[in-house]
C-alpha atoms as a PDB file:
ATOM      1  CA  UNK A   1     118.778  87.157 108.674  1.00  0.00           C
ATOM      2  CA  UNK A   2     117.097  90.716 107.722  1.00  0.00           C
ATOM      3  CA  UNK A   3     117.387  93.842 109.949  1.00  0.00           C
ATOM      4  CA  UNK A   4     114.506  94.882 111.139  1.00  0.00           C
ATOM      5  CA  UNK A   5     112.161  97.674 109.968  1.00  0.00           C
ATOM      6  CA  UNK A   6     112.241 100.841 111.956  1.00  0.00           C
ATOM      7  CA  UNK A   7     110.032 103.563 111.308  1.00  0.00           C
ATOM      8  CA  UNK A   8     110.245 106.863 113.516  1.00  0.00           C
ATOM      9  CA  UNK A   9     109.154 110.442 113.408  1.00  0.00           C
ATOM     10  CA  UNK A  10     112.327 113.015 112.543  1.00  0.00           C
ATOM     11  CA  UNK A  11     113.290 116.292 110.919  1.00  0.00           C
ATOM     12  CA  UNK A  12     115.159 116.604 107.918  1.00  0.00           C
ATOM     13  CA  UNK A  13     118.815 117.825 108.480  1.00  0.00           C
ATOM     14  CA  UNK A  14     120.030 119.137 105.092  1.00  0.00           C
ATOM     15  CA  UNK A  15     118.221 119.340 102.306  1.00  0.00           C
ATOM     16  CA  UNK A  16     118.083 116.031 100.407  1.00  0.00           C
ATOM     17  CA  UNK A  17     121.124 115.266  97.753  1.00  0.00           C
ATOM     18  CA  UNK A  18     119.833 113.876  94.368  1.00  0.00           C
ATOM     19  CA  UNK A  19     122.336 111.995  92.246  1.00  0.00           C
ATOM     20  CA  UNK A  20     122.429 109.147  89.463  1.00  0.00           C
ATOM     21  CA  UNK A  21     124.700 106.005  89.292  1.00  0.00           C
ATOM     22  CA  UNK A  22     126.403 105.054  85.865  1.00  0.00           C
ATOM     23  CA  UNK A  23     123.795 102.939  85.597  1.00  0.00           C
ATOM     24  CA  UNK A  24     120.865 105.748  85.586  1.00  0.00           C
ATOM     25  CA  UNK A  25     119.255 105.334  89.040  1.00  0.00           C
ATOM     26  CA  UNK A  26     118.229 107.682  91.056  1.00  0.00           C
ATOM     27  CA  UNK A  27     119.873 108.063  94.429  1.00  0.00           C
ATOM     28  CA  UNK A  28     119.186 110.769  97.502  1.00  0.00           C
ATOM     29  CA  UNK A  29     120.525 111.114 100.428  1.00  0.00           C
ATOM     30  CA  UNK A  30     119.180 112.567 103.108  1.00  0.00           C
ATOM     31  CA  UNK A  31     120.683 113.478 106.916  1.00  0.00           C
ATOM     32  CA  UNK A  32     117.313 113.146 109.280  1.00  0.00           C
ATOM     33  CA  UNK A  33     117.493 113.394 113.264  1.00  0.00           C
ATOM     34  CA  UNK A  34     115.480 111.694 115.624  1.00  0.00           C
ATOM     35  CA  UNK A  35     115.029 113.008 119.264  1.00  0.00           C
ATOM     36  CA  UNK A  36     112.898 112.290 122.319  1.00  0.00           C
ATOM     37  CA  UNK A  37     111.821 116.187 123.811  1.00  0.00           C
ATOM     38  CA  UNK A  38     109.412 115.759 126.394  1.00  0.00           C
ATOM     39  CA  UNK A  39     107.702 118.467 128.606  1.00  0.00           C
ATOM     40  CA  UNK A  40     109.315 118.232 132.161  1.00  0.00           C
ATOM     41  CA  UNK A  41     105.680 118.320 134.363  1.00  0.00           C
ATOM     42  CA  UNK A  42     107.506 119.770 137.161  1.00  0.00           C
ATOM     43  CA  UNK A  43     109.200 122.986 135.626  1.00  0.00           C
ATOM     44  CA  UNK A  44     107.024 122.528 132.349  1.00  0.00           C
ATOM     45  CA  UNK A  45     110.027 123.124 130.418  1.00  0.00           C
ATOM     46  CA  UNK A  46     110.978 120.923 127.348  1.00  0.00           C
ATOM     47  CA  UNK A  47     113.811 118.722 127.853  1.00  0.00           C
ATOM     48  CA  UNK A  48     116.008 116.976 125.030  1.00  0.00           C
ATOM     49  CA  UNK A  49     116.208 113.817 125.209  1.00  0.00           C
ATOM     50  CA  UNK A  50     118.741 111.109 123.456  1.00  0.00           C
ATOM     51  CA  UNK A  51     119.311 112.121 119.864  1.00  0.00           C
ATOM     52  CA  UNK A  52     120.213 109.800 116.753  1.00  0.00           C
ATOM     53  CA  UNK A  53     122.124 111.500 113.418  1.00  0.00           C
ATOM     54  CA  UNK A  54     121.250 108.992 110.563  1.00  0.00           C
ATOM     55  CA  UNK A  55     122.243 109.509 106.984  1.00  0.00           C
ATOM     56  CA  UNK A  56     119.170 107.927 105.004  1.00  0.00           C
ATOM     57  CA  UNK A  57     119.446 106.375 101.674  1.00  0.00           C
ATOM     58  CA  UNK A  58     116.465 106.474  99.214  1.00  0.00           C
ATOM     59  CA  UNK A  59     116.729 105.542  95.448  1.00  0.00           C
ATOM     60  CA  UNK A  60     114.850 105.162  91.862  1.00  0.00           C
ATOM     61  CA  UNK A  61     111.651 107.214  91.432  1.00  0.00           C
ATOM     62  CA  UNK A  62     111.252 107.366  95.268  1.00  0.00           C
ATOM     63  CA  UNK A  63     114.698 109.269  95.031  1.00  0.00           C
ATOM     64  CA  UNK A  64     113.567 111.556  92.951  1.00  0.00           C
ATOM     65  CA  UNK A  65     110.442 112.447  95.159  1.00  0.00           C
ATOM     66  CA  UNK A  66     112.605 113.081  97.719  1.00  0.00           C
ATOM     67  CA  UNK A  67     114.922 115.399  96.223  1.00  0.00           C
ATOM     68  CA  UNK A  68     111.837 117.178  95.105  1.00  0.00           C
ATOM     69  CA  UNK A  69     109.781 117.639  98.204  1.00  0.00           C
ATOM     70  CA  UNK A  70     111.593 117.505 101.222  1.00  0.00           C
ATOM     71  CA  UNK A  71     113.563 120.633 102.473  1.00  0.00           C
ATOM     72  CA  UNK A  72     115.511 121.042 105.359  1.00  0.00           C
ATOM     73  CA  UNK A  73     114.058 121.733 108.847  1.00  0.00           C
ATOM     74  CA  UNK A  74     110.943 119.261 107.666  1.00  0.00           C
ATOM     75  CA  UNK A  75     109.747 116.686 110.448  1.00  0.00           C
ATOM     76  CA  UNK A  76     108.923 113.747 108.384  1.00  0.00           C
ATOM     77  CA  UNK A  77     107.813 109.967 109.131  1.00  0.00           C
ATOM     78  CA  UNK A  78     109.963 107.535 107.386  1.00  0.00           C
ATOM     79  CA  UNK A  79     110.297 103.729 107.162  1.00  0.00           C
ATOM     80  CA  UNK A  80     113.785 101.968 106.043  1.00  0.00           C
ATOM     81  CA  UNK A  81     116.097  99.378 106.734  1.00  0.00           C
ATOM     82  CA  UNK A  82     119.045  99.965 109.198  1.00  0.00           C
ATOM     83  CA  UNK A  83     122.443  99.250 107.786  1.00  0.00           C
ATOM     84  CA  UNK A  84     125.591  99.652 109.158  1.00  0.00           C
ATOM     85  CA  UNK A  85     128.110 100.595 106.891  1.00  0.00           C
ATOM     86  CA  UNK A  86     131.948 100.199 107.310  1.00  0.00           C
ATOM     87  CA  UNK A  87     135.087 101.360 105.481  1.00  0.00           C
ATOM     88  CA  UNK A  88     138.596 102.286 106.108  1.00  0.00           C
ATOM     89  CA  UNK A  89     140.773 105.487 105.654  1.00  0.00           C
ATOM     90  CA  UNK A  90     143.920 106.204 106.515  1.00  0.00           C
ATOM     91  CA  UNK A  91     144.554 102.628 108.358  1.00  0.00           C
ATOM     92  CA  UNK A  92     141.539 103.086 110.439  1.00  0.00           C
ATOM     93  CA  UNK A  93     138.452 101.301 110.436  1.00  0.00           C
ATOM     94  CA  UNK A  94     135.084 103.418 110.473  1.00  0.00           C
ATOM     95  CA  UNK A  95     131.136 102.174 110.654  1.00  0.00           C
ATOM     96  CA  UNK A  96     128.356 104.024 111.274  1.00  0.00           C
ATOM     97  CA  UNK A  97     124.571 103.199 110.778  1.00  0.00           C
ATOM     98  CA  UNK A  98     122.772 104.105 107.674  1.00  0.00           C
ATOM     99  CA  UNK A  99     119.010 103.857 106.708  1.00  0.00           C
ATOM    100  CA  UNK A 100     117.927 102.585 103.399  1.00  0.00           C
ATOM    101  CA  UNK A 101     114.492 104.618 103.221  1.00  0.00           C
ATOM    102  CA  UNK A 102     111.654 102.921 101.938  1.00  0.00           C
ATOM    103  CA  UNK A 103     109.026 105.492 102.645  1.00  0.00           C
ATOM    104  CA  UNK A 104     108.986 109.021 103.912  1.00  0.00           C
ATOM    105  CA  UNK A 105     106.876 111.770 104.202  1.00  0.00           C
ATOM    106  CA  UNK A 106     106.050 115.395 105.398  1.00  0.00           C
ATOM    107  CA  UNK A 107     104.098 114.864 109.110  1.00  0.00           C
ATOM    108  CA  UNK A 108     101.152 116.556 109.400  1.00  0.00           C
ATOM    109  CA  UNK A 109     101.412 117.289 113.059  1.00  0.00           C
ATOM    110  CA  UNK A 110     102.651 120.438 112.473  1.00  0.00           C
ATOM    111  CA  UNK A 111     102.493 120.912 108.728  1.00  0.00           C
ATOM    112  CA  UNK A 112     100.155 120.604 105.872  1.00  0.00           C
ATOM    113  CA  UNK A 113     100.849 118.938 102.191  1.00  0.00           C
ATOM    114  CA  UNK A 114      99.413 119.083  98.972  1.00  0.00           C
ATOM    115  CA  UNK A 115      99.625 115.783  97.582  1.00  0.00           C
ATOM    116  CA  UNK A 116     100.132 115.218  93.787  1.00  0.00           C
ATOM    117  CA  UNK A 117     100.107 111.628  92.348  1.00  0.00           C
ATOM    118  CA  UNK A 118     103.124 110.706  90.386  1.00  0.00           C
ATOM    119  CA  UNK A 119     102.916 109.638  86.748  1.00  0.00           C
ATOM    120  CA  UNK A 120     104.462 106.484  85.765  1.00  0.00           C
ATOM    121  CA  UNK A 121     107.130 108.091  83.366  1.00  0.00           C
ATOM    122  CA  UNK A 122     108.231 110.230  86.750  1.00  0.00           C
ATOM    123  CA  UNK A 123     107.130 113.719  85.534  1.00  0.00           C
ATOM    124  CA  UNK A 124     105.433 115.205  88.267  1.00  0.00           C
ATOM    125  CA  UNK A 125     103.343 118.054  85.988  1.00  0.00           C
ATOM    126  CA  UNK A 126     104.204 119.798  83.199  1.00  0.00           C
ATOM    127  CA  UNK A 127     106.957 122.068  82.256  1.00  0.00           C
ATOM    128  CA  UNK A 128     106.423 125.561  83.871  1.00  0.00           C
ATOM    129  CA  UNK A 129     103.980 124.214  86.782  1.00  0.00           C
ATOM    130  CA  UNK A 130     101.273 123.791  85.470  1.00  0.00           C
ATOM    131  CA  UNK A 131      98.593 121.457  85.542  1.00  0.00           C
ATOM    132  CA  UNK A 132      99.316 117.579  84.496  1.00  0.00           C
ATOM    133  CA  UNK A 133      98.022 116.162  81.256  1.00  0.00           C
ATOM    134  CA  UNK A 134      96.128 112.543  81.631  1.00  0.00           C
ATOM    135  CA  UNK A 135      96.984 110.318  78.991  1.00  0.00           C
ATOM    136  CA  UNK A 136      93.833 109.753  76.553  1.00  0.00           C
ATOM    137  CA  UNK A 137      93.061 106.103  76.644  1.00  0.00           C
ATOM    138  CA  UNK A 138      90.402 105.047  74.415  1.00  0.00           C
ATOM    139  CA  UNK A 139      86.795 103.761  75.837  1.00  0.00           C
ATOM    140  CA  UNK A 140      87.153  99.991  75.793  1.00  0.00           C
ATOM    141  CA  UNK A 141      83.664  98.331  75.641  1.00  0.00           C
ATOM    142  CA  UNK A 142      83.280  95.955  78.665  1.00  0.00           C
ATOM    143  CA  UNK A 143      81.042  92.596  78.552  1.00  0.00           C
ATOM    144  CA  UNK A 144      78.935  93.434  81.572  1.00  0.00           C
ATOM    145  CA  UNK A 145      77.974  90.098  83.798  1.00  0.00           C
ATOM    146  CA  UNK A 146      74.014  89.710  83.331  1.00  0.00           C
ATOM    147  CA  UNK A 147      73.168  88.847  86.859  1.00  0.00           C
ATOM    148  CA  UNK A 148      75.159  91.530  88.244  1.00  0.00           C
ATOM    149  CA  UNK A 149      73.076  94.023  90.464  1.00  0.00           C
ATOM    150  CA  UNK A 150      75.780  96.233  90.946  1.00  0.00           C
ATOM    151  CA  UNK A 151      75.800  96.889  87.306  1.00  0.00           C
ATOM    152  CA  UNK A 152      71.958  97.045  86.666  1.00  0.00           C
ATOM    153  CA  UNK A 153      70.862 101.111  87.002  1.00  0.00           C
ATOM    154  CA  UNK A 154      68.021 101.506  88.328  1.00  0.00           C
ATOM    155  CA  UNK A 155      68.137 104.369  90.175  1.00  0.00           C
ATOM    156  CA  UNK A 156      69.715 106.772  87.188  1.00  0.00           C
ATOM    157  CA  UNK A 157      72.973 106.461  88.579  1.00  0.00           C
ATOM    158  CA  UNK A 158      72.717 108.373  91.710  1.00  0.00           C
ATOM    159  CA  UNK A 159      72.405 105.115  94.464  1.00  0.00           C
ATOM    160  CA  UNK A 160      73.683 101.626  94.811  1.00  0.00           C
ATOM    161  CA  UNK A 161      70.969  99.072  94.333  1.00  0.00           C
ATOM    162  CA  UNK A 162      70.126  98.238  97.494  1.00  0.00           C
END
């Protein structure tokens, strides 16, 4: 049976951890908190609440994002699978949960972002900063459908044809 999918608002911890397996993926990992604070109505004070530690999990290119944009102190929204992972040391049996990320992000509640789509290849701009190349791909003539008003131009490009 799969766990369920949990997605949550939190802050990031630590700053994110980038490493690659033998086999070449990309793997971060990422401590993120979750807590409940609430303002108290009665002494309009804030209040902490329960608080969760999880050590997230996030891997290939979405790794790499990761790694590259999130910084510590961050409140993020993320989506992932719980896990809980166990292991023993010294004769003792451990577990704790884990989160295998699937997507996270900067909130904007408090925050802004630039966004910046990804190329394929994973370079996210060129060398030094600056802005991205787009590959050149060459004009491809396309067999337009004859009875097609949304192709017909009547209007000089400007409005639909309706």
């Amino acid at each position: 049976m799969a766990l369920p999918t949990m997605t949550g608002v939190g802050r990031v911890v630590a700053d994110p951890t980038l490493r690659f397996t033998s086999g070449g993926a990309a793997v971060a990992n990422v401590r993120l908190v979750f807590q409940n604070r609430r303002l108290n109505q009665q002494t309009q004070q804030w209040e902490d609440g329960e608080t969760l530690w999880i050590d997230g999990t996030a891997w290939n290119t979405l790794a790499e994002h990761v790694a590259e944009t999130l910084t510590q102190g961050m409140e993020v929204l993320v989506t992932g699978e719980p896990r809980t992972e166990s292991w023993e040391k010294d004769g003792q049996k451990h577990s704790r949960v884990s989160l295998t990320i699937r997507s996270i992000g900067p909130s904007l509640a408090f925050a802004t972002a630039k966004v910046q789509k990804a190329q394929r290849d994973g370079q996210q701009g060129a060398p030094g900063g600056g802005p991205r190349q787009q590959p050149q791909r060459p004009q491809q003539a396309r067999q337009q459908p004859q009875n097609d008003p949304w192709v017909t131009d009547t209007t000089g490009g400007t409005e639909p044809p309706f």
